[in-house]
N, C-alpha and C. Protein backbone atom coordinates (compact mmCIF):
# COMPACT_ATOMS: atom_id res chain seq x y z
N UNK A 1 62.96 67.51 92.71
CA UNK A 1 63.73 68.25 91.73
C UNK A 1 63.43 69.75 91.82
N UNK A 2 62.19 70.17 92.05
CA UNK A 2 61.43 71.48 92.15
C UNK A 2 62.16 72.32 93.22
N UNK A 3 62.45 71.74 94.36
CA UNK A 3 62.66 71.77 95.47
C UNK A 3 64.44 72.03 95.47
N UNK A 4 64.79 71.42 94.95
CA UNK A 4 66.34 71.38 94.77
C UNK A 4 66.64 72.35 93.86
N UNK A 5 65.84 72.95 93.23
CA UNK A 5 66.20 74.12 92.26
C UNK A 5 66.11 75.69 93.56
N UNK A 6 64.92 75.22 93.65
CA UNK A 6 64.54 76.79 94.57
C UNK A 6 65.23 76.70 95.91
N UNK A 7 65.95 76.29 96.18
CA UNK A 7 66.98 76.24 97.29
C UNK A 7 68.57 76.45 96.55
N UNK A 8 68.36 76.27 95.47
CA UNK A 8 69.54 76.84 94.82
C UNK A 8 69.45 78.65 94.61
N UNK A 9 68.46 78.53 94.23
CA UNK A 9 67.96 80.32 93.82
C UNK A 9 68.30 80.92 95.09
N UNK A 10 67.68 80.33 96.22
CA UNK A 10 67.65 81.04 97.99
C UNK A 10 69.15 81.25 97.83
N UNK A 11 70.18 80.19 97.77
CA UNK A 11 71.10 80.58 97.88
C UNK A 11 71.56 81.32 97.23
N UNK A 12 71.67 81.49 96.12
CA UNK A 12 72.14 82.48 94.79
C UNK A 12 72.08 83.83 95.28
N UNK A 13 70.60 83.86 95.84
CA UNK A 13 70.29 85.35 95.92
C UNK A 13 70.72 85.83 97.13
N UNK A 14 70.65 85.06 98.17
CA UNK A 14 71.29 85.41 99.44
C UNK A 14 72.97 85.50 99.26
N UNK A 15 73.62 85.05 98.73
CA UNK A 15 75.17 85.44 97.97
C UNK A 15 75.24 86.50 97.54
N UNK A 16 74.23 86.88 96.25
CA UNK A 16 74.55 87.95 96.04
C UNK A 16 74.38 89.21 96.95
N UNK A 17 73.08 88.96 97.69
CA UNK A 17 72.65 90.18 98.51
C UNK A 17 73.90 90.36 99.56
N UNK A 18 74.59 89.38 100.02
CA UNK A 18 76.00 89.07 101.10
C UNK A 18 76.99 89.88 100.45
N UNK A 19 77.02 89.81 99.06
CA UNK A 19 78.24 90.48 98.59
C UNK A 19 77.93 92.27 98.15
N UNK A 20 76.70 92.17 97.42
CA UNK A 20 76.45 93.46 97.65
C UNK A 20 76.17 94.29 98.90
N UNK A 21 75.70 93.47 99.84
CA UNK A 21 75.82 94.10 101.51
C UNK A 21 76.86 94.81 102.03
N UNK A 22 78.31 93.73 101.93
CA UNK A 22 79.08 94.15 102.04
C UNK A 22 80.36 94.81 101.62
N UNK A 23 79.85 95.36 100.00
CA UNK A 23 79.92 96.16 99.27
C UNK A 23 79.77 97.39 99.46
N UNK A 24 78.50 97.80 99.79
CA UNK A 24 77.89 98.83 101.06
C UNK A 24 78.60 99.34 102.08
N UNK A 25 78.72 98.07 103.22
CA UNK A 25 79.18 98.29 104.36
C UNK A 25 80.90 98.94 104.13
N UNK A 26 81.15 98.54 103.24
CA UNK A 26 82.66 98.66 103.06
C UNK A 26 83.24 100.30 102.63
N UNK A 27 82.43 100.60 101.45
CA UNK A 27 82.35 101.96 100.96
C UNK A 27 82.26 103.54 101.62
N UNK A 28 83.64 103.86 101.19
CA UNK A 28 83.48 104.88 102.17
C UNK A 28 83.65 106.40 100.58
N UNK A 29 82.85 107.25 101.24
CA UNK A 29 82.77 108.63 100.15
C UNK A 29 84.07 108.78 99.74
N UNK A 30 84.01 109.18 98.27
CA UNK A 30 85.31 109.98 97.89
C UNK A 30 85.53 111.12 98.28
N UNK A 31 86.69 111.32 98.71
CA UNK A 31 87.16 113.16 98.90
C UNK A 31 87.89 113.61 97.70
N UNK A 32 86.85 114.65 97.61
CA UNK A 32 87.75 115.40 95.91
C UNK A 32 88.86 115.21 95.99
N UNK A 33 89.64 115.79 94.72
CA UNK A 33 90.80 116.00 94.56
C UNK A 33 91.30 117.27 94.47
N UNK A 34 92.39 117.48 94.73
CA UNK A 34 92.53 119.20 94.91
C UNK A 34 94.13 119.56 93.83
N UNK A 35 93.84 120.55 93.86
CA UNK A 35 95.33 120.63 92.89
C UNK A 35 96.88 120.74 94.02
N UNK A 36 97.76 119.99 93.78
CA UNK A 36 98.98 120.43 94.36
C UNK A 36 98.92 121.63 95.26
N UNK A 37 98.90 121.26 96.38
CA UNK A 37 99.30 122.84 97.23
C UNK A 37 100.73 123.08 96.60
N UNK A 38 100.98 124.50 96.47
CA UNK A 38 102.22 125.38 96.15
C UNK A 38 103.34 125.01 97.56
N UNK A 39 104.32 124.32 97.45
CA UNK A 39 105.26 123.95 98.53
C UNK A 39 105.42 125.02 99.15
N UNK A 40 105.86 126.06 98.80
CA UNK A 40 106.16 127.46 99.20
C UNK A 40 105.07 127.66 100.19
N UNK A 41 103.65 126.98 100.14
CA UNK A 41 103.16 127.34 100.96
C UNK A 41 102.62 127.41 102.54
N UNK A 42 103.40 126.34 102.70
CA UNK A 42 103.51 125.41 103.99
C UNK A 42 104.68 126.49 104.89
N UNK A 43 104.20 126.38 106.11
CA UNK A 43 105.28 127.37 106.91
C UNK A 43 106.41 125.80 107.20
N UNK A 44 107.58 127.13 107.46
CA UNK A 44 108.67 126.12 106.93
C UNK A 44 108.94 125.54 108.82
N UNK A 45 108.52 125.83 109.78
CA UNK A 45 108.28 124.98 110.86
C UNK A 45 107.77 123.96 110.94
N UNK A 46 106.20 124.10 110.15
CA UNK A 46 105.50 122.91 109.80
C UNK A 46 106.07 121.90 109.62
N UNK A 47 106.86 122.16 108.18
CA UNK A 47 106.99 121.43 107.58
C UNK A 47 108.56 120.57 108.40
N UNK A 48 109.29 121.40 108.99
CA UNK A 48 110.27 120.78 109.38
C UNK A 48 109.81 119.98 111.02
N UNK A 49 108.96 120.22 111.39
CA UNK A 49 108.15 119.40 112.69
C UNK A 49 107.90 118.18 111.63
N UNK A 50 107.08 118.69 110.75
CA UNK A 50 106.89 117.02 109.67
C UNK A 50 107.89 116.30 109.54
N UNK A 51 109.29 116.90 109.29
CA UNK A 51 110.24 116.01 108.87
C UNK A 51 110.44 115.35 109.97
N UNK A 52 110.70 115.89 111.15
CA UNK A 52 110.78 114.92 112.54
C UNK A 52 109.72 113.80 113.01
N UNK A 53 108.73 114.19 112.85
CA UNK A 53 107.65 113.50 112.68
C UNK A 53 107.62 111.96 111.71
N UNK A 54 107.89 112.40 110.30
CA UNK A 54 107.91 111.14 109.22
C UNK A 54 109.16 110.46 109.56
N UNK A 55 110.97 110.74 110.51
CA UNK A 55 111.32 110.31 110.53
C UNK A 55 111.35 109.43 111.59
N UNK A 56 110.66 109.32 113.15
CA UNK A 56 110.38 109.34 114.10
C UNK A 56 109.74 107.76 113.80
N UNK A 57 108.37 108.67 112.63
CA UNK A 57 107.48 107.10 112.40
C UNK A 57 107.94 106.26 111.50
N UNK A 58 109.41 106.35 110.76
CA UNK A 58 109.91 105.39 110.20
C UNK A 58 109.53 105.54 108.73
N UNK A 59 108.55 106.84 108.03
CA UNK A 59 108.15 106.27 107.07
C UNK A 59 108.67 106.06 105.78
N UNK A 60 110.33 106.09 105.72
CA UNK A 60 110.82 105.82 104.62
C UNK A 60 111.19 104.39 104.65
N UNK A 61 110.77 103.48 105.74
CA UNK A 61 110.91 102.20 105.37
C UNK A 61 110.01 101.40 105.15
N UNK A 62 108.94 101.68 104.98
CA UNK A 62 107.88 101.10 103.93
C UNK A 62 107.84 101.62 103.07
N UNK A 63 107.91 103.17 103.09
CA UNK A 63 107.14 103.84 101.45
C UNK A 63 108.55 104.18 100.60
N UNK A 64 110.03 103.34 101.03
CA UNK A 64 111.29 103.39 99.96
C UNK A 64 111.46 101.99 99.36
N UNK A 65 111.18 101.35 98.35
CA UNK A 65 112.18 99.95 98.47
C UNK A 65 113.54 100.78 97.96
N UNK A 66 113.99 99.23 98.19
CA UNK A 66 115.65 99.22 98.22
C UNK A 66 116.44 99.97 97.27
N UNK A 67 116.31 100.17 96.11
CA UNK A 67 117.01 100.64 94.94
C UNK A 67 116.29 101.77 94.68
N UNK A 68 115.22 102.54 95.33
CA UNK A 68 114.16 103.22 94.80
C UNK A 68 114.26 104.79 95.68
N UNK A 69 113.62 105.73 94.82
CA UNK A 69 113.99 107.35 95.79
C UNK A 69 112.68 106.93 97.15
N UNK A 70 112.71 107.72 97.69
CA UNK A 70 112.46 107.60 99.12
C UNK A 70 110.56 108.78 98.95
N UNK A 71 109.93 107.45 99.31
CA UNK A 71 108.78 107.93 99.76
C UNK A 71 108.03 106.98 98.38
N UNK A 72 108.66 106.91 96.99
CA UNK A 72 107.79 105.90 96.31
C UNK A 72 106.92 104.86 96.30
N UNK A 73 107.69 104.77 96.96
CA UNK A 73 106.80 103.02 97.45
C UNK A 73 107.19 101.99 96.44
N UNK A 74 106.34 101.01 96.55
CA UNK A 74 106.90 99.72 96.06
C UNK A 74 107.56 98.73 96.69
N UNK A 75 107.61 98.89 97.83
CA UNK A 75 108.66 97.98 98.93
C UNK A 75 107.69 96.93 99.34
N UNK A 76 108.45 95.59 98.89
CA UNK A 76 107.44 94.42 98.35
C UNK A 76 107.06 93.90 100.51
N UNK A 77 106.22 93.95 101.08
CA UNK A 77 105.81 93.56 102.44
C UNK A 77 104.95 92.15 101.85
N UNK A 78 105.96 91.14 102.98
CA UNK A 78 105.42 90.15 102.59
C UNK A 78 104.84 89.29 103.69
N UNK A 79 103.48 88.96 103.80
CA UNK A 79 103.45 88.68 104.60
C UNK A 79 102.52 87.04 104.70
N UNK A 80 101.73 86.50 105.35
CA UNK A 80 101.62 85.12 105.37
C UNK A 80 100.31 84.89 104.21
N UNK A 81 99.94 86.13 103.76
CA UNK A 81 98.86 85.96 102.49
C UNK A 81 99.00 86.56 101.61
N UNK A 82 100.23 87.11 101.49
CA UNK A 82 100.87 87.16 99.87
C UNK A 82 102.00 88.64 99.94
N UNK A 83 102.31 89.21 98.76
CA UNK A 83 102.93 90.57 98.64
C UNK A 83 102.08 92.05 98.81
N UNK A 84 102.16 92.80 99.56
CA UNK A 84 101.32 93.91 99.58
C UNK A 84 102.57 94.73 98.90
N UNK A 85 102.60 95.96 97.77
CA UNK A 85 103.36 96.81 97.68
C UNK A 85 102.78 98.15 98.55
N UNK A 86 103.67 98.64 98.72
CA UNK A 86 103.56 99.81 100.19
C UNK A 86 102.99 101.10 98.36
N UNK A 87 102.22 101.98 98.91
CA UNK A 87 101.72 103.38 97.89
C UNK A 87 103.15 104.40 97.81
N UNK A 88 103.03 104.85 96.81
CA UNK A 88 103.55 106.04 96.62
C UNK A 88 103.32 107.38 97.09
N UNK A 89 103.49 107.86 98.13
CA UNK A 89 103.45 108.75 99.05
C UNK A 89 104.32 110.45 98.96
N UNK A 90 104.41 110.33 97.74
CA UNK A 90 105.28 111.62 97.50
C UNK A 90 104.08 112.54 96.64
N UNK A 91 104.45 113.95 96.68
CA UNK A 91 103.05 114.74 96.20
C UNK A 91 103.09 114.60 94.49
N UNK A 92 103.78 113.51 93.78
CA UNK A 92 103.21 113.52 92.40
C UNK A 92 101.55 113.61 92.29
N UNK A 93 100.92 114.25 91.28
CA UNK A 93 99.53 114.35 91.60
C UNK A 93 99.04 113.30 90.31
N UNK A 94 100.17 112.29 89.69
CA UNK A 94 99.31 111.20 88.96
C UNK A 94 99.62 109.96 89.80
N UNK A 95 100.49 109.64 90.43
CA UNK A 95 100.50 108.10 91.07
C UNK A 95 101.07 107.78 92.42
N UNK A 96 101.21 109.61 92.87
CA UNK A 96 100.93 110.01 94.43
C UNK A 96 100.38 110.24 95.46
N UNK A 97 100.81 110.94 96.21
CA UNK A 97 99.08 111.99 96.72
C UNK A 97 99.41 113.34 96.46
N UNK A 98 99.52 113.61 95.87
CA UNK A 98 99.37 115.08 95.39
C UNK A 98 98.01 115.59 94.93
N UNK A 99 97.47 115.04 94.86
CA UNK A 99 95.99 115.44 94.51
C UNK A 99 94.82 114.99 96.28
N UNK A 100 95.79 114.56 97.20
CA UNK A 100 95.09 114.71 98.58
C UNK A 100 95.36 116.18 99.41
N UNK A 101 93.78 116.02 99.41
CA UNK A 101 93.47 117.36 101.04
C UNK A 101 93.87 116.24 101.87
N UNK A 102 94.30 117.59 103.62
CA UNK A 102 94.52 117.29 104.57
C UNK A 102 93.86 116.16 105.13
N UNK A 103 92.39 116.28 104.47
CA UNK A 103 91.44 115.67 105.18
C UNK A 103 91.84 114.24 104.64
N UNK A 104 91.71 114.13 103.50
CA UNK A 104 91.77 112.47 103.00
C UNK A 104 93.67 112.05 103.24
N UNK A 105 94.01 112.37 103.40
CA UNK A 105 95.48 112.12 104.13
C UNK A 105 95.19 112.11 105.74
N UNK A 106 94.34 112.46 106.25
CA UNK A 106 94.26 111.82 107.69
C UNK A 106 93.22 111.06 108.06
N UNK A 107 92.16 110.94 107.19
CA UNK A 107 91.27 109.52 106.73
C UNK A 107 92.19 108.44 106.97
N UNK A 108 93.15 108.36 105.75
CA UNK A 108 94.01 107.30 105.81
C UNK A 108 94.74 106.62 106.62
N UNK A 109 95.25 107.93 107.65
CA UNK A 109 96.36 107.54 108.67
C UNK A 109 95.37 107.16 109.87
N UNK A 110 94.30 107.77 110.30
CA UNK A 110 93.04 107.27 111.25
C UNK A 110 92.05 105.98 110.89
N UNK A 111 91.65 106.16 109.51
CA UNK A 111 90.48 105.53 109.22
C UNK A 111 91.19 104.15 108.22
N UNK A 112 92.21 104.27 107.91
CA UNK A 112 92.44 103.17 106.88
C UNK A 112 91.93 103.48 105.91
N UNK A 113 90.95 104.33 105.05
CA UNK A 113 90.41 104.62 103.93
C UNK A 113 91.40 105.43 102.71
N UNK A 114 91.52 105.03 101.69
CA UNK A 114 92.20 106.41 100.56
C UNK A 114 91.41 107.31 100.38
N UNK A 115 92.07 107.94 99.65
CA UNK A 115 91.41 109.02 99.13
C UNK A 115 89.93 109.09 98.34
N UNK A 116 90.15 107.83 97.54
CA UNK A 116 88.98 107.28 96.26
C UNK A 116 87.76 106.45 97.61
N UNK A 117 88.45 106.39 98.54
CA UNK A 117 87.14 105.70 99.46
C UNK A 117 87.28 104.16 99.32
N UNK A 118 88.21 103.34 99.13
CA UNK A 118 89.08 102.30 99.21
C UNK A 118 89.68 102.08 100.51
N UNK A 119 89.43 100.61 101.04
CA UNK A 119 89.55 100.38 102.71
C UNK A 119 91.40 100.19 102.22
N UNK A 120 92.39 100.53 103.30
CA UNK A 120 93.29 99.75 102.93
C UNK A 120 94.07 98.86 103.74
N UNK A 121 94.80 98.27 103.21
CA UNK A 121 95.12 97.03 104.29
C UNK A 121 95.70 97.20 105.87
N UNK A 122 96.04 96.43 106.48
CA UNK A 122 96.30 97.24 107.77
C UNK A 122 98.17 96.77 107.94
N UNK A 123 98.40 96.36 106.62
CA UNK A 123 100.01 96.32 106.70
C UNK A 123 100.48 97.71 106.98
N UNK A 124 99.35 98.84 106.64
CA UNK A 124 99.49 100.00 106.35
C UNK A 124 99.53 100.34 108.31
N UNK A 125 100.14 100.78 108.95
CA UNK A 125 99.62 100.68 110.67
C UNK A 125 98.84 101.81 111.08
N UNK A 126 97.75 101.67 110.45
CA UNK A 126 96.55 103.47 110.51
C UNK A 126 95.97 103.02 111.90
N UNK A 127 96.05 101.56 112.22
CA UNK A 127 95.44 101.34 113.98
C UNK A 127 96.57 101.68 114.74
N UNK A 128 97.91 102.36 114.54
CA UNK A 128 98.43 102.72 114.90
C UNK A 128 98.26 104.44 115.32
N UNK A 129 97.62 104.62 114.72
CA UNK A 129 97.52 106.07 113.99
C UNK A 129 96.15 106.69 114.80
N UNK A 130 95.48 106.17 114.76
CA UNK A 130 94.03 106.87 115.57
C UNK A 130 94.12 107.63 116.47
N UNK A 131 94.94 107.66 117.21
CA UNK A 131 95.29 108.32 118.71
C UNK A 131 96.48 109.83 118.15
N UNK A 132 96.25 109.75 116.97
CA UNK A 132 97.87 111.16 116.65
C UNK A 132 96.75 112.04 116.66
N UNK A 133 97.47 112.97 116.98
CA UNK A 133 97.35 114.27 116.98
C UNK A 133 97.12 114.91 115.43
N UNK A 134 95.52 115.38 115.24
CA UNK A 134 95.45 115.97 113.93
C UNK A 134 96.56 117.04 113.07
N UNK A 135 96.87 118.11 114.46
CA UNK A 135 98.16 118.52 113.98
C UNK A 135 99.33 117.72 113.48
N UNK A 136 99.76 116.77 114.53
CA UNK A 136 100.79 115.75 114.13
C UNK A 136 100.52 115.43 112.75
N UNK A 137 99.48 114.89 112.05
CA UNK A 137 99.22 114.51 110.72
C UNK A 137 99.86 115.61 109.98
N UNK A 138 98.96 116.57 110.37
CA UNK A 138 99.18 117.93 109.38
C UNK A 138 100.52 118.20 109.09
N UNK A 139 101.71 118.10 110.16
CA UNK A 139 102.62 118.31 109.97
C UNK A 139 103.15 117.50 108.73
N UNK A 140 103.32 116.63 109.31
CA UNK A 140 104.20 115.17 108.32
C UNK A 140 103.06 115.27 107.12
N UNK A 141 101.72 115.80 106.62
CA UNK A 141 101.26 116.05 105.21
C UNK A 141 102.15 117.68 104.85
N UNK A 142 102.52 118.39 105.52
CA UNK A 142 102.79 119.42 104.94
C UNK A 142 104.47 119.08 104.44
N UNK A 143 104.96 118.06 105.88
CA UNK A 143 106.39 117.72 105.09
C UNK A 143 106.28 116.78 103.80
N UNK A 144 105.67 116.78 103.67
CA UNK A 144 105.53 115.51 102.46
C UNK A 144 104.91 116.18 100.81
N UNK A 145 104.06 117.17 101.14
CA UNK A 145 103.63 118.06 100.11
C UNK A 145 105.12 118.92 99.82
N UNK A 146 104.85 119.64 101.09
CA UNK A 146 106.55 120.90 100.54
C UNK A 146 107.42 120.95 100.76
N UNK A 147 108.08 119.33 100.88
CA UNK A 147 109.59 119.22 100.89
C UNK A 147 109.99 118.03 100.18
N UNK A 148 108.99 117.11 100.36
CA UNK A 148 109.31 115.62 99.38
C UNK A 148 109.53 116.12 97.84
N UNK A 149 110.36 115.01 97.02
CA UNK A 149 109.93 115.76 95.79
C UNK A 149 109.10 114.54 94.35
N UNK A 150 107.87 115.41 93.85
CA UNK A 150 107.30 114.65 93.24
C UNK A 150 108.04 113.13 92.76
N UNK A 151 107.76 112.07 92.89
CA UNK A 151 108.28 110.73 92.17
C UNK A 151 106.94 110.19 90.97
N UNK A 152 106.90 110.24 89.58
CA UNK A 152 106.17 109.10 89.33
C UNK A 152 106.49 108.08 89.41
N UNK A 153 106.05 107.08 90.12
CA UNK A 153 105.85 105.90 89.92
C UNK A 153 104.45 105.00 90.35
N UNK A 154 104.20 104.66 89.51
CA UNK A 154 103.27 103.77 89.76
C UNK A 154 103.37 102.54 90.49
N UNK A 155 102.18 102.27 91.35
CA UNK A 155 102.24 101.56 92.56
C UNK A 155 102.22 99.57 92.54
N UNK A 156 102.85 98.99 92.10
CA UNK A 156 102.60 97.84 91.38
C UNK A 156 101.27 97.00 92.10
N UNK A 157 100.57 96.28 91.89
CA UNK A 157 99.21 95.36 92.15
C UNK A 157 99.94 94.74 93.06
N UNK A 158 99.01 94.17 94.53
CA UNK A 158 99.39 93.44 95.31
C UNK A 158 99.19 92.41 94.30
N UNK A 159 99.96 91.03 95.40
CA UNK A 159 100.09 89.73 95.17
C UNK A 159 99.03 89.00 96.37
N UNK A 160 98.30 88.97 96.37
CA UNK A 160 97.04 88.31 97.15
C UNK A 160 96.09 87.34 96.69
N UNK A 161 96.25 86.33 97.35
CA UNK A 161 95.08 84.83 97.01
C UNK A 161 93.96 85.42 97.34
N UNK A 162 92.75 84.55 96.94
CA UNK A 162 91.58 85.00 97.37
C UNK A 162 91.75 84.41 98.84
N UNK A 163 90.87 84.79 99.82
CA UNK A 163 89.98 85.90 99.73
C UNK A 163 90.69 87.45 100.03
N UNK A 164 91.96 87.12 100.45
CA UNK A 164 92.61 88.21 101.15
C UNK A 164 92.73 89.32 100.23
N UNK A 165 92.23 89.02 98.53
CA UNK A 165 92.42 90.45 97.78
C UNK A 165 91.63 91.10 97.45
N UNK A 166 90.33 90.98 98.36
CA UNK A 166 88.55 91.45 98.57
C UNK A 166 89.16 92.45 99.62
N UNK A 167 89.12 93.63 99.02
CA UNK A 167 89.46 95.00 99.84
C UNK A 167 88.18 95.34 100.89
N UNK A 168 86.61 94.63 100.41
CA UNK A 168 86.13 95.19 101.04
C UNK A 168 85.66 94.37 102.97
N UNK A 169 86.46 92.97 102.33
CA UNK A 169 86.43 92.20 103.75
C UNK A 169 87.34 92.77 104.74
N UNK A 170 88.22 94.35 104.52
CA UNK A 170 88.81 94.72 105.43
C UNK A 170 87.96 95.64 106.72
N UNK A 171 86.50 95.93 106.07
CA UNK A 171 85.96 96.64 106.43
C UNK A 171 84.95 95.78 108.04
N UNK A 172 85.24 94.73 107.53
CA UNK A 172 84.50 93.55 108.51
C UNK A 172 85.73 93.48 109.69
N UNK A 173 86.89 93.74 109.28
CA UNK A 173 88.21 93.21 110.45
C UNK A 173 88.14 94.54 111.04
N UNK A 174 88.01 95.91 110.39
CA UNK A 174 88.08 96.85 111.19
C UNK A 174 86.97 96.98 112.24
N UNK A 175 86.10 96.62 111.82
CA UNK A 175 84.44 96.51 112.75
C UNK A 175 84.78 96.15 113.80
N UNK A 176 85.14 94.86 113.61
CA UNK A 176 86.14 94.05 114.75
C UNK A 176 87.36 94.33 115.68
N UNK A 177 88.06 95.08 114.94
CA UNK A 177 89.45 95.69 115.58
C UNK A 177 90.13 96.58 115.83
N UNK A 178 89.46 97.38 114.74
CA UNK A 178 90.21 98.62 114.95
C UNK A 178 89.38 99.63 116.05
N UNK A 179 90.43 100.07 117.00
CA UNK A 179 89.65 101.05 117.95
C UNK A 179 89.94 102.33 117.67
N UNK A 180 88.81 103.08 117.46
CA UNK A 180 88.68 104.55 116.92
C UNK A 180 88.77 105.52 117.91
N UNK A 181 88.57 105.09 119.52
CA UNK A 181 88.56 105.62 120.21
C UNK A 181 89.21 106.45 120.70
């Protein structure tokens, strides 16, 4: 009986230490938040290389659903472990990115990480993304800051079974797959 308890504890504690481990492993720093760059301030080449750029990579067909302004998000991706809604990608600075630097906008598109330091899924195609050109980013963030126009909307909760809605087991598939190289 003694015996059957303290092999319960081993396990207990080795669970928890597994989940806080990879709790750890998963966590990536926050990048401040910055106030709205002034649109005006983006050179207007930039920004129109961006527009070629965001249209090139398609990105109004994930970050528009159907009935919705373009760049919101919400466009229900469904895939064999549940609904992911695509982010809101327009520079509102409450349920956008308007409150992202360059830097944490190309975290995202390279690293899979947000802004808050949140892995994100790879419906998102950032293993697509590793190989762009930092400028290239820059562009399509400057078209998106000073030409998109603010949307609130808030980003609805995926639809995910366990385990697939443990954000931080994405950090184990990237270990695995994603090449940074």
């Amino acid at each position: 009986m003694k015996t059957g308890r303290i092999v319960l504890w081993v396990i207990l504690v080795l669970l928890v230490a597994g989940a806080v481990g990879l709790w750890l492993f998963s966590r990536q720093s926050e990048i401040a938040a910055i106030a709205r760059p002034d649109p005006a301030s983006f050179d207007k080449a930039l920004v129109e290389r961006g527009r070629v750029l965001a249209n090139f990579g398609d990105c109004t067909a994930c970050h528009t659903r159907e009935d919705g302004p373009p760049f919101a998000g919400n466009f229900p991706l469904r895939t064999p472990f549940g609904v992911i809604y695509t982010s809101n990608i327009t520079p509102d600075p409450d349920t956008g990115i308007g409150t992202w630097s360059k830097e944490a906008f190309r975290r995202a598109l390279k690293e899979g990480v947000d802004r808050e330091g949140d892995q994100l899924y790879p419906a998102f195609p950032y293993d697509h993304f590793t190989k762009v050109k930092d400028e290239d980013i820059d562009a399509i963030y400057a078209y998106l800051m000073g030409a998109v126009a603010p949307v609130k909307e808030e980003t609805k909760d995926n639809e995910l079974g366990f385990p697939f809605n443990l954000r931080p087991l994405l950090a184990v598939w990237k270990a695995l797959y994603l090449d940074t190289t």
